[in-house]
Protein backbone atom coordinates (compact mmCIF):
# COMPACT_ATOMS: atom_id res chain seq x y z
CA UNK A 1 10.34 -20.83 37.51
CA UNK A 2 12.40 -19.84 34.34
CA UNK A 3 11.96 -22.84 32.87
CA UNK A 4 8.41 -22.88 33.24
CA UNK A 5 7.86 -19.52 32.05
CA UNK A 6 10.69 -20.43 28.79
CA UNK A 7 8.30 -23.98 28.35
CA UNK A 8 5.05 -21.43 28.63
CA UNK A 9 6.23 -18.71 25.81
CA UNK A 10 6.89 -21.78 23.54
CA UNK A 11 3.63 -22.93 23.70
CA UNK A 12 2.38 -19.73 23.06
CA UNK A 13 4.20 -19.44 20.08
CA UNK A 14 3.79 -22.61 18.99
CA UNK A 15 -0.09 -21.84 19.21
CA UNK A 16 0.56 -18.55 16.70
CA UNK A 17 1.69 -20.94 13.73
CA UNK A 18 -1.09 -23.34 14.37
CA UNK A 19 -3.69 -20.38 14.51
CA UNK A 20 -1.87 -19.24 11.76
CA UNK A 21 -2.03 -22.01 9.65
CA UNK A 22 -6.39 -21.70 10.26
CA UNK A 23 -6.49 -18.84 8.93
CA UNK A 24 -4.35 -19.66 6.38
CA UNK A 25 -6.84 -22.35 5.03
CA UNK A 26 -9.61 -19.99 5.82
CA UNK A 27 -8.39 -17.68 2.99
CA UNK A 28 -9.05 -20.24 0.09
CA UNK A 29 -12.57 -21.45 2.10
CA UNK A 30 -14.28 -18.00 2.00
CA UNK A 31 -12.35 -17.26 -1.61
CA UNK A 32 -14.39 -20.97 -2.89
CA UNK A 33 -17.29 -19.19 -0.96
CA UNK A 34 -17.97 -15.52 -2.52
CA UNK A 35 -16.81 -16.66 -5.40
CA UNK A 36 -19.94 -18.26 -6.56
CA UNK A 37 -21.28 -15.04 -7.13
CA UNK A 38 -18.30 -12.94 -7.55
CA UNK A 39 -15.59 -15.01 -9.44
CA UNK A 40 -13.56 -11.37 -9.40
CA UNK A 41 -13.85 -10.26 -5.44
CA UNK A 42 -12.97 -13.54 -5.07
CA UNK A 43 -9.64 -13.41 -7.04
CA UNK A 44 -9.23 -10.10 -5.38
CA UNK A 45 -9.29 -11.50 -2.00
CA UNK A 46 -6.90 -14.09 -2.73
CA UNK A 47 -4.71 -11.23 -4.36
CA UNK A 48 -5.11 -8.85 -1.30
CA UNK A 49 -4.56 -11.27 0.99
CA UNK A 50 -1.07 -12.09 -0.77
CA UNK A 51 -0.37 -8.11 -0.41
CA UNK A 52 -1.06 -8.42 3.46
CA UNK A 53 1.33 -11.36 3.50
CA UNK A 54 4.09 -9.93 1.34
CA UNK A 55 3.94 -6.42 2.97
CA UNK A 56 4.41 -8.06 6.64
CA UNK A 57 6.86 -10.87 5.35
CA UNK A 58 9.28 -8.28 4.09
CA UNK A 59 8.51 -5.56 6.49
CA UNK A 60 7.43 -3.34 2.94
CA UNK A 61 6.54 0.09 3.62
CA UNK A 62 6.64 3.33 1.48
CA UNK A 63 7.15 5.18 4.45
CA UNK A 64 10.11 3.82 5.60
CA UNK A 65 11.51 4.01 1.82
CA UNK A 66 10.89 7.50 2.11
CA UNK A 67 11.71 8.04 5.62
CA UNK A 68 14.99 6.19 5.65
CA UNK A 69 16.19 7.68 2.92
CA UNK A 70 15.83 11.62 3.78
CA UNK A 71 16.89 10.74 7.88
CA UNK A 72 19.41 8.00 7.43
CA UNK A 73 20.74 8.16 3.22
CA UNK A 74 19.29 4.69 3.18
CA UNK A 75 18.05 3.56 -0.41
CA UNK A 76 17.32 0.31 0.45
CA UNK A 77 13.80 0.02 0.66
CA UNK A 78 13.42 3.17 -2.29
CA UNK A 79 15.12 0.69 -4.56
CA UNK A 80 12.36 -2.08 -3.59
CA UNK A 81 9.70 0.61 -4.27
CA UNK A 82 11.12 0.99 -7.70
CA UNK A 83 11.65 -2.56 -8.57
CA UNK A 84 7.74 -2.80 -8.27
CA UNK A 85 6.74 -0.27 -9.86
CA UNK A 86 8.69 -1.24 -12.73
CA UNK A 87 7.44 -5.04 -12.69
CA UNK A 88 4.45 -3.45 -12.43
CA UNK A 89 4.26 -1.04 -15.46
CA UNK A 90 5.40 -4.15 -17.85
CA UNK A 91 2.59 -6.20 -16.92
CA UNK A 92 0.34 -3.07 -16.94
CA UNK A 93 1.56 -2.60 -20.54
CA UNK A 94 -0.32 -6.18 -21.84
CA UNK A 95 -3.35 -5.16 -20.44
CA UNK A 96 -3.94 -1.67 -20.96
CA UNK A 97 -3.48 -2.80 -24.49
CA UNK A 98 -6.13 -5.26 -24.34
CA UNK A 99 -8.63 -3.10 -22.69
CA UNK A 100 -8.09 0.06 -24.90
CA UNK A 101 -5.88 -0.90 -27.90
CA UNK A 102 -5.68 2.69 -29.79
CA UNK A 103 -6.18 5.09 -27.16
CA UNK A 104 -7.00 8.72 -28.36
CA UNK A 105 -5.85 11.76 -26.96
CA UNK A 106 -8.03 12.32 -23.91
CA UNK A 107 -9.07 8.99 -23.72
CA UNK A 108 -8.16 5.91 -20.93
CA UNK A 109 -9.35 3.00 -19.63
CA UNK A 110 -11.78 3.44 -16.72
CA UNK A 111 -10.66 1.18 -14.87
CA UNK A 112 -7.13 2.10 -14.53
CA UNK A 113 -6.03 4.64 -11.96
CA UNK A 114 -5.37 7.67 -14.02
CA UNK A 115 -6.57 10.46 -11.39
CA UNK A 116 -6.56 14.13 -11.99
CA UNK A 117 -3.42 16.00 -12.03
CA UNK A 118 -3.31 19.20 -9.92
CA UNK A 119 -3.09 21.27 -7.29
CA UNK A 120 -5.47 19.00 -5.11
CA UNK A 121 -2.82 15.98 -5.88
CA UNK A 122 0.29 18.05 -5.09
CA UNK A 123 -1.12 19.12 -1.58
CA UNK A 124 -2.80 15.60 -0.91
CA UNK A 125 0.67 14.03 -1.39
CA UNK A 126 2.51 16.75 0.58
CA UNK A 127 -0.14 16.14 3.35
CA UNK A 128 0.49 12.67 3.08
CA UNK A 129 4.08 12.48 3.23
CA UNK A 130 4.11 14.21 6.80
CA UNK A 131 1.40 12.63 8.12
CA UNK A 132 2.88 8.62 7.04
CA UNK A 133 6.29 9.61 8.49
CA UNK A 134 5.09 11.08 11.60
CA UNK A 135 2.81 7.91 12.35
CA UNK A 136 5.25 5.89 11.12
CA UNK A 137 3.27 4.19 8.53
CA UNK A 138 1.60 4.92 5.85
CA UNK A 139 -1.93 3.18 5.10
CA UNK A 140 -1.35 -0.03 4.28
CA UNK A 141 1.93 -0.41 6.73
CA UNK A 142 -0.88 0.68 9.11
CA UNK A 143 -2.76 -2.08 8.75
CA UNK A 144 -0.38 -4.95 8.57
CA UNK A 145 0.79 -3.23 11.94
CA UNK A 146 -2.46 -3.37 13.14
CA UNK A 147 -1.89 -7.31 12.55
CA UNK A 148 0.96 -7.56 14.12
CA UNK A 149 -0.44 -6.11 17.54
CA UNK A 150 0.61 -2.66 17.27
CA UNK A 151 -1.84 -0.92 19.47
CA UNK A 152 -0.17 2.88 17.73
CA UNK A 153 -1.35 1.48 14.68
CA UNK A 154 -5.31 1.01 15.71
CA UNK A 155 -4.76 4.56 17.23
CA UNK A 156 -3.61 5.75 13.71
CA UNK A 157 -6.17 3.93 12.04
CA UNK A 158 -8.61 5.28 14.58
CA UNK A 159 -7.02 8.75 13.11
CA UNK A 160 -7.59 7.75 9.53
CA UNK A 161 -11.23 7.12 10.00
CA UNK A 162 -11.16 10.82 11.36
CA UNK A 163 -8.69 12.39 8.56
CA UNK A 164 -11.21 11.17 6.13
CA UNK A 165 -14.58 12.53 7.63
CA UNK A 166 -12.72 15.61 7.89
CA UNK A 167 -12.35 15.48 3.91
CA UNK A 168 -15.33 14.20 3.51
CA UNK A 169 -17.02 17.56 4.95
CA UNK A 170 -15.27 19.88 2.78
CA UNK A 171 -15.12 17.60 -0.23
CA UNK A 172 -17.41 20.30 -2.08
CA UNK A 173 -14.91 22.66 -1.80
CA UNK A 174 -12.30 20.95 -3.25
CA UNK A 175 -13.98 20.03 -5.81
CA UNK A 176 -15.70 22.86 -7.21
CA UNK A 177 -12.34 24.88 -7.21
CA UNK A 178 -9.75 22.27 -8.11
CA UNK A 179 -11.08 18.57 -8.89
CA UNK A 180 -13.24 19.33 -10.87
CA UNK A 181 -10.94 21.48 -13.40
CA UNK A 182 -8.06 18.85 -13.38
CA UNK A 183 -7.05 17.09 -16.12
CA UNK A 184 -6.66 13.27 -15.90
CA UNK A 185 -3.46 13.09 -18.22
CA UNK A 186 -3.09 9.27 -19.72
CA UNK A 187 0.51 9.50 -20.87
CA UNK A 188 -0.01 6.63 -24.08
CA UNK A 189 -3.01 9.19 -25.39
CA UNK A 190 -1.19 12.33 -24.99
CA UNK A 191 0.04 13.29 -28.38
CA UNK A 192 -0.86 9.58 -29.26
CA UNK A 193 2.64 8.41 -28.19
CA UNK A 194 1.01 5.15 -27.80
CA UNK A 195 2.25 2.65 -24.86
CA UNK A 196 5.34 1.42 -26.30
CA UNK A 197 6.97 4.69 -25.54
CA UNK A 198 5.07 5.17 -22.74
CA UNK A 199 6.41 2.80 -21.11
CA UNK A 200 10.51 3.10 -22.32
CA UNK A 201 9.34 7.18 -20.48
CA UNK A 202 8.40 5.34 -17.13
CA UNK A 203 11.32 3.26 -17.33
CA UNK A 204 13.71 5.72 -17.60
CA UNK A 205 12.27 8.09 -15.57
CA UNK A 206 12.82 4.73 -12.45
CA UNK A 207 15.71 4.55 -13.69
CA UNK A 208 16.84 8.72 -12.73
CA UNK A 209 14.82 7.95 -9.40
CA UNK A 210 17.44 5.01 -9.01
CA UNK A 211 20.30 7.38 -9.65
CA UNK A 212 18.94 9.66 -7.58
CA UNK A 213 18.97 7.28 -4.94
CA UNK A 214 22.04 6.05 -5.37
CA UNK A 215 23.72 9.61 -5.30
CA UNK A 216 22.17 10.36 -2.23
CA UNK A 217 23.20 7.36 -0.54
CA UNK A 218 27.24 8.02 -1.83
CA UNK A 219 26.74 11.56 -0.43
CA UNK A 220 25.56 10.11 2.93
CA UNK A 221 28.26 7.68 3.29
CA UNK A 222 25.93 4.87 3.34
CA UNK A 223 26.58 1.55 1.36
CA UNK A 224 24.21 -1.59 1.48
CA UNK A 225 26.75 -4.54 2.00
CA UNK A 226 25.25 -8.15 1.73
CA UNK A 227 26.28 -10.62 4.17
CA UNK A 228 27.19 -13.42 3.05
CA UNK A 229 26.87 -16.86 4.58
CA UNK A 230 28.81 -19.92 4.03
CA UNK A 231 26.47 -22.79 1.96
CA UNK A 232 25.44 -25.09 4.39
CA UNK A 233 26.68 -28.07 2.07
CA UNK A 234 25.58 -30.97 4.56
CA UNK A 235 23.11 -32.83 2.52
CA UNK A 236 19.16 -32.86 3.03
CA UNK A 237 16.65 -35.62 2.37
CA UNK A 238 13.68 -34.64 0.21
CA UNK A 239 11.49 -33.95 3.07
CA UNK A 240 14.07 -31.82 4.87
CA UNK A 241 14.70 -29.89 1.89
CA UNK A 242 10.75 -29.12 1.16
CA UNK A 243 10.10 -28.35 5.10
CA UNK A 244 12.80 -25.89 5.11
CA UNK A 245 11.73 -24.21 1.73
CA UNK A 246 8.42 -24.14 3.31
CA UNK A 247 9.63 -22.65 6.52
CA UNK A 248 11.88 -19.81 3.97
CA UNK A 249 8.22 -18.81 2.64
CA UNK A 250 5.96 -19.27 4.95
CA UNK A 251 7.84 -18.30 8.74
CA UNK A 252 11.00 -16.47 7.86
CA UNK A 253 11.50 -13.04 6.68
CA UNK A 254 12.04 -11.69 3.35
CA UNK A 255 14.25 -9.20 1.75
CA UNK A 256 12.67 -5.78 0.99
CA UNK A 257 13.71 -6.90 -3.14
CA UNK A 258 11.54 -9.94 -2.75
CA UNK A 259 9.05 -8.02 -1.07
CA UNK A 260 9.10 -5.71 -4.49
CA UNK A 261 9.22 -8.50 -6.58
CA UNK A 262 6.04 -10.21 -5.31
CA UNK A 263 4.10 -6.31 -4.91
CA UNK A 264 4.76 -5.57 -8.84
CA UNK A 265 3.33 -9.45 -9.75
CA UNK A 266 0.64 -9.31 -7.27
CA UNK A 267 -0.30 -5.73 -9.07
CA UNK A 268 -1.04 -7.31 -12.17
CA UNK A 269 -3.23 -9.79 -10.76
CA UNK A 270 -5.28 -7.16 -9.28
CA UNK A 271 -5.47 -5.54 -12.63
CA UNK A 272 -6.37 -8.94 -14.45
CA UNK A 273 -9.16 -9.39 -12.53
CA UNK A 274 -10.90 -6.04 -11.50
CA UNK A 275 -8.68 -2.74 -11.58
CA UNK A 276 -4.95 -1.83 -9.82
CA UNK A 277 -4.79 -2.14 -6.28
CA UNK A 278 -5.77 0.23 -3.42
CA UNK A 279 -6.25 -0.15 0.16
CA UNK A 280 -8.64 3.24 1.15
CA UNK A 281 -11.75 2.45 -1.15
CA UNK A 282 -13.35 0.28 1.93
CA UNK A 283 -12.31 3.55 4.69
CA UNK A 284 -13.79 5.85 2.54
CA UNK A 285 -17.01 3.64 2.02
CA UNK A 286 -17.41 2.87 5.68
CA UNK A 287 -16.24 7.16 6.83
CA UNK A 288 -19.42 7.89 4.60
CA UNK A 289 -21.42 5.85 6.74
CA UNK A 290 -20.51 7.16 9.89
CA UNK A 291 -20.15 10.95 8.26
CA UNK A 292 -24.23 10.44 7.10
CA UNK A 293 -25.03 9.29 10.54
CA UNK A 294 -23.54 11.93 12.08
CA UNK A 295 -24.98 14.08 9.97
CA UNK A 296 -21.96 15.96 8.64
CA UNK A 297 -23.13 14.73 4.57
CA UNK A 298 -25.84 13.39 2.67
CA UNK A 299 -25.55 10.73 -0.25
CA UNK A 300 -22.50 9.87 -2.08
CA UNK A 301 -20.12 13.00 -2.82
CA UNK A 302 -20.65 15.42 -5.86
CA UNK A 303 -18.81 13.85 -8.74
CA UNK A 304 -17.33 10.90 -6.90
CA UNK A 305 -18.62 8.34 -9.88
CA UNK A 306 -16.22 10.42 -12.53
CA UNK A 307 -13.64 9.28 -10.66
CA UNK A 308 -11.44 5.76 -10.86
CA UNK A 309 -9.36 4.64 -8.06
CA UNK A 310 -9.94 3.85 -4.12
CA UNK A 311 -12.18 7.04 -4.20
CA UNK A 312 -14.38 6.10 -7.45
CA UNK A 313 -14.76 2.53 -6.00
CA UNK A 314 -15.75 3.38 -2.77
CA UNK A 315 -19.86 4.01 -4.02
CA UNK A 316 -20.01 0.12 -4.61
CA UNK A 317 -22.72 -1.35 -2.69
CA UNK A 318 -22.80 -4.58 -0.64
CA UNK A 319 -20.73 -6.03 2.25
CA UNK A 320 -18.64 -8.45 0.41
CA UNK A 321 -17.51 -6.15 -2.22
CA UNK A 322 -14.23 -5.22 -3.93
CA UNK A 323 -13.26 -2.34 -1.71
CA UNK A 324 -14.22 -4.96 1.11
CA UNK A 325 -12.08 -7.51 0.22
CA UNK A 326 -8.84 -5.76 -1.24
CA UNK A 327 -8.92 -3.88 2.65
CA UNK A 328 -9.71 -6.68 4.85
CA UNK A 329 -8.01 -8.55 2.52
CA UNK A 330 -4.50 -6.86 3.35
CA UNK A 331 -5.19 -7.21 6.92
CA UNK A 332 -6.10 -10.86 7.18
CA UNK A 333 -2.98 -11.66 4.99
CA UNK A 334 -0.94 -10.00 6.94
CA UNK A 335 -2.66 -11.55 10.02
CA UNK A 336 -1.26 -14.98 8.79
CA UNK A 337 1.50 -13.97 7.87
CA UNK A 338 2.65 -12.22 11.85
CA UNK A 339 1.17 -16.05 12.97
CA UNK A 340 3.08 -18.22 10.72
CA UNK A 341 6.01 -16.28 12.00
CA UNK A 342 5.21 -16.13 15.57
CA UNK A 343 5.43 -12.46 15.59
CA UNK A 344 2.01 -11.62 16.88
CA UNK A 345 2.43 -9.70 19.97
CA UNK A 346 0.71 -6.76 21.39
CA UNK A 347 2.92 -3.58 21.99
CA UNK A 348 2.19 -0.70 23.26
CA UNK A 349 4.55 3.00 22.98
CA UNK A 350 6.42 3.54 25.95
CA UNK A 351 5.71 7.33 25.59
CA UNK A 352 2.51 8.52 25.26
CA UNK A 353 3.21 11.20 23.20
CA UNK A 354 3.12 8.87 20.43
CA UNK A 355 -0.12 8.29 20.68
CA UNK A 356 -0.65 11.69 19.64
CA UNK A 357 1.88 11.62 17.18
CA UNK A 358 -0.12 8.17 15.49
CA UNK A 359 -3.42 9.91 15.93
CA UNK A 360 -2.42 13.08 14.39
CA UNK A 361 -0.64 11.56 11.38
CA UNK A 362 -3.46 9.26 11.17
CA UNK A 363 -5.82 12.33 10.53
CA UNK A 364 -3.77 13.84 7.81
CA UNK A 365 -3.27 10.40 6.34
CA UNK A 366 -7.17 10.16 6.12
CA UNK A 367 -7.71 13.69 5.12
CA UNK A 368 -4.88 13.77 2.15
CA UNK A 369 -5.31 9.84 1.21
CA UNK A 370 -8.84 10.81 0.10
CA UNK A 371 -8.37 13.83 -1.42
CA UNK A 372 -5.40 12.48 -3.53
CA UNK A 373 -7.95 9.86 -4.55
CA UNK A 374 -5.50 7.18 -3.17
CA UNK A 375 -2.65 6.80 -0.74
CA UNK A 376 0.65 4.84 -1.81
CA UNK A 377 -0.86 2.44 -3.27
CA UNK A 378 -3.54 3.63 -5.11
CA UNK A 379 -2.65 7.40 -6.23
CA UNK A 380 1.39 6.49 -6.67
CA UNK A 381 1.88 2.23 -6.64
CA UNK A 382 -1.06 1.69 -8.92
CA UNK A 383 -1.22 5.14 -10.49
CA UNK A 384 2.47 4.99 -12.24
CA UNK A 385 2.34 2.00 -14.36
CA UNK A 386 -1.55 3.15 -15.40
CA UNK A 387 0.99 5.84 -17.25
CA UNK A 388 -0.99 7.84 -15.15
CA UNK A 389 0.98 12.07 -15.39
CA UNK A 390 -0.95 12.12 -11.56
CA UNK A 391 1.13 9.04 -10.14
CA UNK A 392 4.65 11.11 -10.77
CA UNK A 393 3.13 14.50 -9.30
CA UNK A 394 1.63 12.59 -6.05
CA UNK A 395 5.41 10.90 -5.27
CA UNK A 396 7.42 13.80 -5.98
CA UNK A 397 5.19 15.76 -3.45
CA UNK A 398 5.22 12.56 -1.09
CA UNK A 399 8.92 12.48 -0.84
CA UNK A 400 8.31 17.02 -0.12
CA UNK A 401 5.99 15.30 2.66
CA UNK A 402 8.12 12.87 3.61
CA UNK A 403 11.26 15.44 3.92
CA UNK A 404 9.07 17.55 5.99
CA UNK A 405 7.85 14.73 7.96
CA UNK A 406 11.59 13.08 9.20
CA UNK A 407 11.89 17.74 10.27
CA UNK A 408 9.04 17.21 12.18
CA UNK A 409 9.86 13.74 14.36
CA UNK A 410 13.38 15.21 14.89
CA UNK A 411 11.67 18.03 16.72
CA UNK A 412 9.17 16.03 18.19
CA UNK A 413 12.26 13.47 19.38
């Protein structure tokens, strides 16, 4: 009987990789599709689809960077967080400077996520910091979860959908008293410091953030040691060489730096070919939908087209559009990535409790992610190397969030 059921799970996982490999081929088939009318969404798909994959391969989450660091002294994955933003800002650099070459004060590029700077961004990422810890997950870790067969996820996604009709509702209100009045600060027009310097400020100011890290880690106790192994220096044949560079990219895990690595490059291909990447535009798109059916609004939401970002793109029209394919995008990547890996399973919490704990983060995940006009990735990922004054004030009140967050699932146990 145990060697049936052993012989059983084998097939079953040797049916994820060839599933996996499908989809895999499916990506490029509806890219060469949509993009005989969309040359960009269909770059953009590729692109997101590389994000799903990366963030799943290396298990890359700004909640756990956060998270781990404020319960356990653990800089690990904070260092990976860095390491793309940085990649990111340098490749930002060439093409901010093609798409706005002199800026002027009070002048950016559209397209980049500058977002305003204010009260409404301090209390979005404060809001959001809680509610990523105490689901565990913060948007886009969400939705590779979701992937992966977390059925907590689809609960906090379930939340999400909620958080944001919630904003949605009293979306007036914050913007006739705060939005509205808050300055969108492009760091390379201010004073006209231009983006050379802009960028030697971002740098250094990762680089404190890295110190930072590092002292809190000493403080802790904690040290990151790297285990080495001994060079396996049997030799390969050609073949058995490429299948088992294949196998390092395709089924094994990565390391949370090559995870950062691949997050900043993959940044500045979303930014080549439409605008930085975000993963809320499509939520907030769809949450409008359901909000108008219900009844709860009318039309699209007072000033929402002065706006750049997840939020601004969210009033495209169409099914296959960009918001579309950077979201689903994420998710299918990461879809074939869980396959490829033979990690697909379906779990469930063993205490239902956290179902309220995913649905309840969820909602102030939704709420905060679309007020903030972005969640990690767009509002603090994307928003930093736009030299974008709002991408600093949303991750210094994400790691408030966050601190409050690991208080919160310590009392909740």
């Amino acid at each position: 009987m145990d060697k049936f059921m052993q012989k059983a799970e084998k097939i079953k996982y040797s049916n994820q990789k060839i599933i996996g490999w499908f989809l895999f081929t499916l990506v490029f088939i509806f890219s060469f599709a949509i993009s005989k009318n969309n040359f960009s969404d269909a770059a953009i798909w590729i692109a997101a689809c590389a994000l799903g994959f990366t963030l799943q391969k290396s298990r890359f989450c700004f909640a756990s960077s956060f998270r781990d660091l404020f319960m356990f002294g653990s800089g690990h994955n904070m260092k990976a967080v860095l390491l793309a933003i940085s990649i990111a800002s340098v490749g930002f650099l060439g093409i901010l400077t093609w798409i706005l070459p002199n800026p002027v004060p009070g002048e950016f590029p559209s397209s980049a996520h500058v977002l305003p700077f204010g009260f409404s961004t301090l209390i979005a990422g404060i809001i959001f910091g809680v509610g990523m810890v105490t689901a565990g997950g913060c948007v886009s870790g969400t939705i590779y979860r979701i992937a992966e067969g977390y059925v907590a996820s689809i609960v906090t996604m379930i939340g999400i959908i909620i958080g944001t009709i919630l904003l949605i509702i009293s979306w007036d209100f914050w913007w006739n008293n705060f939005i509205s009045n808050e300055p969108k600060i492009f760091l390379p027009s201010t004073q006209s410091i231009g983006y050379g310097f802009s960028l030697l400020i971002t740098l250094f100011a990762i680089f404190l953030v890295y110190l930072l890290v590092i002292f809190i880690e000493n403080k802790s106790g904690v040290a990151n040691f790297t285990i080495s192994k001994k060079a396996d220096l049997k030799s390969k044949s050609f073949t058995e060489t490429i299948k088992q560079n294949i196998e390092s990219v395709f089924s094994k895990s990565w390391t949370a730096y090559t995870g950062g690595i691949a997050l900043g490059f993959i940044g500045i291909i979303y930014f080549i070919f439409h605008s930085p990447p975000g993963v809320t535009g499509e939520i907030m798109k769809q949450s409008m939908k359901i909000s108008e059916s219900l009844s709860f609004s009318s039309g699209p939401l007072q000033g929402i087209a002065s706006l750049s970002g997840c939020l601004g793109s969210s009033i495209e029209s169409g099914i296959i559009s960009h918001t579309f394919v950077s979201t689903v995008g994420v998710f299918f990547g990461a879809l074939v990535s869980a396959l490829l890996s033979q990690e697909f399973k379906i779990r469930t919490p063993k205490e239902p409790k956290r179902y309220i704990q995913s649905l309840s983060g969820g909602m102030l995940m939704g709420y905060s992610a679309s007020l903030g006009i972005g969640c990690t990735i767009g509002a603090f990922f994307s928003a930093i190397p736009s030299f974008s004054l709002s991408g600093w004030l949303f991750g210094i009140s994400l790691a408030i969030g966050a601190y409050l967050g690991t208080k919160v699932i310590k009392a909740i146990g």
